[in-house]
N, C-alpha and C. Protein backbone atom coordinates (compact mmCIF):
# COMPACT_ATOMS: atom_id res chain seq x y z
N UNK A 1 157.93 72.45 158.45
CA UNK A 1 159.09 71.83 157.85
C UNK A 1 159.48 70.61 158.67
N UNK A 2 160.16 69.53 157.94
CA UNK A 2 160.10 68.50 158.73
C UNK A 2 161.41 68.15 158.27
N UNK A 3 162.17 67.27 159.19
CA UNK A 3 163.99 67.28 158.34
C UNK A 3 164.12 65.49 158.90
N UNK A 4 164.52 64.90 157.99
CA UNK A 4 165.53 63.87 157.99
C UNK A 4 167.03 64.11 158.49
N UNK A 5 167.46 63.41 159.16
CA UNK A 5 169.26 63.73 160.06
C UNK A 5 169.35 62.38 160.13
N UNK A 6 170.93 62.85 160.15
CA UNK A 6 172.18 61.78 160.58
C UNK A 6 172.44 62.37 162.01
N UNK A 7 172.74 61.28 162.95
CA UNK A 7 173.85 61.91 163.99
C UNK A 7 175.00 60.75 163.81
N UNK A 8 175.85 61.24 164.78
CA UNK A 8 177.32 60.50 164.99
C UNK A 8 177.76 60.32 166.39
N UNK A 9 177.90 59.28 166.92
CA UNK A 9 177.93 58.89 167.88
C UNK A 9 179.81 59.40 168.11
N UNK A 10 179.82 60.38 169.19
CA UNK A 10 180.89 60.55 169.25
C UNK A 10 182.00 59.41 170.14
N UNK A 11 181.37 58.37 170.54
CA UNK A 11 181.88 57.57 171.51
C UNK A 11 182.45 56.61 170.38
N UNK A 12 181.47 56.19 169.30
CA UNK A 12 182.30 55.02 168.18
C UNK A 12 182.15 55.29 166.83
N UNK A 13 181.95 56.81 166.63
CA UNK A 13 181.35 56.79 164.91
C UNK A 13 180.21 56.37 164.68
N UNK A 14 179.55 55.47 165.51
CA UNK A 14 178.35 54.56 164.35
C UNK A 14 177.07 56.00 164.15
N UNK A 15 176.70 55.85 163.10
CA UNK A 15 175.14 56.68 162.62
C UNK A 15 173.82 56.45 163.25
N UNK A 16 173.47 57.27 163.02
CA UNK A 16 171.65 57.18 163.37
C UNK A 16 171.14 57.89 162.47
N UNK A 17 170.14 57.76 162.10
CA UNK A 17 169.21 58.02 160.71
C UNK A 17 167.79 58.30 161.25
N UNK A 18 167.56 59.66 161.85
CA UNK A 18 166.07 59.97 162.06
C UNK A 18 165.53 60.91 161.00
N UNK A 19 164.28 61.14 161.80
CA UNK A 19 163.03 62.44 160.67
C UNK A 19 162.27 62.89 162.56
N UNK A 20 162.14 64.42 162.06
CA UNK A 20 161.55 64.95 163.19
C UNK A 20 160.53 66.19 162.48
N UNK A 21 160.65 67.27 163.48
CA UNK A 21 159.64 68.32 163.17
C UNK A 21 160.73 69.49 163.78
N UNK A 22 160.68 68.77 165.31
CA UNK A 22 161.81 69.82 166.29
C UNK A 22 162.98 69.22 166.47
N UNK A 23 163.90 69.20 165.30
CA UNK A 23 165.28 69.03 165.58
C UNK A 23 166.56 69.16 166.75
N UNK A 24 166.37 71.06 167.06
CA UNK A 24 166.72 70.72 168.32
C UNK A 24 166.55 70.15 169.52
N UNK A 25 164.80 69.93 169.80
CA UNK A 25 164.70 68.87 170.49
C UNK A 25 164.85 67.63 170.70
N UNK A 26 164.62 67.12 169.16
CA UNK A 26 164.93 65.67 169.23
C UNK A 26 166.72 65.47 169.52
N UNK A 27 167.34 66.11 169.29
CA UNK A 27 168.74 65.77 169.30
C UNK A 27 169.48 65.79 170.83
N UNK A 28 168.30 66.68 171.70
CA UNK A 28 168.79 66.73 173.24
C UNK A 28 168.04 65.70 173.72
N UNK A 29 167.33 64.66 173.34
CA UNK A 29 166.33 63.67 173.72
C UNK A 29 167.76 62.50 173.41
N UNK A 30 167.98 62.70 171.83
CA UNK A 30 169.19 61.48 172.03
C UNK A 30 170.29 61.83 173.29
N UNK A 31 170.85 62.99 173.45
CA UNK A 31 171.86 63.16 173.79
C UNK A 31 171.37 63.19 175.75
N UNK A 32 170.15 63.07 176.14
CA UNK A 32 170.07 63.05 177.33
C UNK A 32 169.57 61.62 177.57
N UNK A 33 169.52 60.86 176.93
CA UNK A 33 169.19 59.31 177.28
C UNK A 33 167.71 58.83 177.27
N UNK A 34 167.03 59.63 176.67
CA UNK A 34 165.75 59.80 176.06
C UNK A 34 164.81 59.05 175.28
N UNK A 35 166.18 58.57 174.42
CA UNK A 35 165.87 57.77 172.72
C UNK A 35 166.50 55.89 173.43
N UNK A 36 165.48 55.32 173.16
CA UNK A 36 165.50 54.11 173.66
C UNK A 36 166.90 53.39 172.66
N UNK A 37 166.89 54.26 171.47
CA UNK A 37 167.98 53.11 170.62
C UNK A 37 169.28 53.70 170.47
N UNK A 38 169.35 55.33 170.94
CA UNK A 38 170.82 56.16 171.20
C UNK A 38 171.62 56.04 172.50
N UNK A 39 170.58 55.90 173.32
CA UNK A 39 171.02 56.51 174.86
C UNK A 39 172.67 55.54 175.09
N UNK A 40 173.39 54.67 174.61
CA UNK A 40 174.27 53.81 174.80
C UNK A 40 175.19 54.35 174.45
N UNK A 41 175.07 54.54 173.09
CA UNK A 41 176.30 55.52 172.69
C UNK A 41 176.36 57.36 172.65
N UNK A 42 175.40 57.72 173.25
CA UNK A 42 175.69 59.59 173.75
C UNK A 42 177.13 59.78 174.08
N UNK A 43 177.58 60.78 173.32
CA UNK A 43 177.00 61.87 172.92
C UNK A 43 177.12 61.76 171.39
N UNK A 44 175.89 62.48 170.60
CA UNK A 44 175.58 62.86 169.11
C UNK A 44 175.64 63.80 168.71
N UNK A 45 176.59 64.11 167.69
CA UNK A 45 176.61 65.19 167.26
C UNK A 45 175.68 65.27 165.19
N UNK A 46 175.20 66.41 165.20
CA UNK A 46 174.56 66.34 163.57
C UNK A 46 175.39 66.15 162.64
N UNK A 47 175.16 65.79 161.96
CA UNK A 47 176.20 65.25 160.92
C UNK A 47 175.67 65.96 159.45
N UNK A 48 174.28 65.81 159.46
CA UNK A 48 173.22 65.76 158.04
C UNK A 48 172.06 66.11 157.99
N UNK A 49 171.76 67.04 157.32
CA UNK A 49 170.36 67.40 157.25
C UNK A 49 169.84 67.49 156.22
N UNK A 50 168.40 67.17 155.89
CA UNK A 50 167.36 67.41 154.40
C UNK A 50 166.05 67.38 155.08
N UNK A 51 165.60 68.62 154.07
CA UNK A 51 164.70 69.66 154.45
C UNK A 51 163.17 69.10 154.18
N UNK A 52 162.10 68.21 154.60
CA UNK A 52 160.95 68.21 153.47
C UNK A 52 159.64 68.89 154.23
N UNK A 53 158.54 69.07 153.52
CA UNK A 53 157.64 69.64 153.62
C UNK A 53 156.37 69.01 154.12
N UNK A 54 156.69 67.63 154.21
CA UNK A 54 155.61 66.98 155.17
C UNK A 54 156.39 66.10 155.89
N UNK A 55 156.01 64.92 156.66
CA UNK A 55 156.30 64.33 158.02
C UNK A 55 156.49 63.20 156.84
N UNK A 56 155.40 62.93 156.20
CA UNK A 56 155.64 61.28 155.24
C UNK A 56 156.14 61.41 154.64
N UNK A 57 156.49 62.69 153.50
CA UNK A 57 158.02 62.54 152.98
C UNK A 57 159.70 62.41 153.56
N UNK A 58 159.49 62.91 154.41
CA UNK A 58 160.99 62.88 155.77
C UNK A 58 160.99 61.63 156.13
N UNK A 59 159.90 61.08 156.91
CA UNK A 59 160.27 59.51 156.92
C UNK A 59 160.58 58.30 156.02
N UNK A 60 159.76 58.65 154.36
CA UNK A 60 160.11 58.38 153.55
C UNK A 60 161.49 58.43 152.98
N UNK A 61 162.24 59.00 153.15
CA UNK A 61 163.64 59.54 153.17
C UNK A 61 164.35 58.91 154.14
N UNK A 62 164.15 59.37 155.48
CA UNK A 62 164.64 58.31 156.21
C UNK A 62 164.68 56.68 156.47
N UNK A 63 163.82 56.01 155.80
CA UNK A 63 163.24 54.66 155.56
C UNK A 63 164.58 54.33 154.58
N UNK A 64 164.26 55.02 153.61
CA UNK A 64 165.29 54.64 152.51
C UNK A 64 166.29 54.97 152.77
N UNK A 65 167.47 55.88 153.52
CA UNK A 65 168.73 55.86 154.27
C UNK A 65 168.59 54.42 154.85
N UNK A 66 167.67 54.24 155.75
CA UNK A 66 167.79 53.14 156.61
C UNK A 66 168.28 51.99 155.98
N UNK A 67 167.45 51.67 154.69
CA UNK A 67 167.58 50.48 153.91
C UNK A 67 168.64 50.26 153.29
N UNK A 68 169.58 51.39 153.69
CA UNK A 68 171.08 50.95 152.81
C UNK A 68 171.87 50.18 153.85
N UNK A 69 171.21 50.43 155.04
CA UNK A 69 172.36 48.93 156.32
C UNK A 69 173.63 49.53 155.99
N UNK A 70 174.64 50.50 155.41
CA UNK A 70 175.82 50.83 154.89
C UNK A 70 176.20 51.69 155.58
N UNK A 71 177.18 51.85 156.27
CA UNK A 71 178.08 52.96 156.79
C UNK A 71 179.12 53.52 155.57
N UNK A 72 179.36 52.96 154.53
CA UNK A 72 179.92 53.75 153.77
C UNK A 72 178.95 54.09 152.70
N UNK A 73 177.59 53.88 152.30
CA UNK A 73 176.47 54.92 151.78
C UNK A 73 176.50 55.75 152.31
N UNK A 74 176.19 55.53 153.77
CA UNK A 74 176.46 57.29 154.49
C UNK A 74 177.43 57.97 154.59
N UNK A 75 178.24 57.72 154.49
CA UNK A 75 179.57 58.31 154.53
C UNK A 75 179.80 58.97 152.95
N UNK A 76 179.80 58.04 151.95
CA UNK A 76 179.34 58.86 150.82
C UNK A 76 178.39 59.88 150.28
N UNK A 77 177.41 59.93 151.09
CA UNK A 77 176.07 61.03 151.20
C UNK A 77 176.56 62.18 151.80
N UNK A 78 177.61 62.36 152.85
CA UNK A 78 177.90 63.25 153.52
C UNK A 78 179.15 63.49 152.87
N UNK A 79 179.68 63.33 152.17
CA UNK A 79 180.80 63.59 151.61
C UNK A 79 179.99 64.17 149.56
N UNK A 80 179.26 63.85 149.21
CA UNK A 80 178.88 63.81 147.70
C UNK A 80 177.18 64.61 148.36
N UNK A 81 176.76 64.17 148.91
CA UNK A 81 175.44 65.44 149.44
C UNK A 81 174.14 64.23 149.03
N UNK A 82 172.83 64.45 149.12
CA UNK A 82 172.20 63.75 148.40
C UNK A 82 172.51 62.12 147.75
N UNK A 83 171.61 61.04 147.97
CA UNK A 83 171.52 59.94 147.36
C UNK A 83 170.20 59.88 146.53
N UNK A 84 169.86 59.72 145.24
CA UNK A 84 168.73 59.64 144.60
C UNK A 84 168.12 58.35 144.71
């Protein structure tokens, strides 16, 4: 199983939009200064999760979160669930 996530930067709100395999690992990688593009704003908390069944669909998913550049797309995704 492979999952697409949001985290939330508890220091300013701003998002992050990954895809992993080991979730709990990847999320102690942001939160220990690990992740070359989190480590500034630690600490992250999960915000969002979706579930897929291969690695290129999750990133696929995540690609397209990415491409909305929108903090209030995400904010609407986490509030309404799912963006098609």
């Amino acid at each position: 199983m492979f999952i697409t996530y949001i985290l939330q930067s508890e220091k300013n709100g701003s998002y992050y939009i990954g895809s992993t395999q080991d979730l709990e690992e990847r999320i102690k990688k942001h939160n220990t200064g690990q992740s070359k593009y989190t480590k500034k704003l630690k600490p992250w908390i999960l915000v969002y999760t979706e579930k897929y069944g291969t690695l290129s669909e999750a990133r696929r998913r995540e690609m397209y979160l990415k491409s909305l550049k929108s903090k209030v797309a995400i904010e609407k995704l986490l509030i309404n669930g799912p963006i098609v």
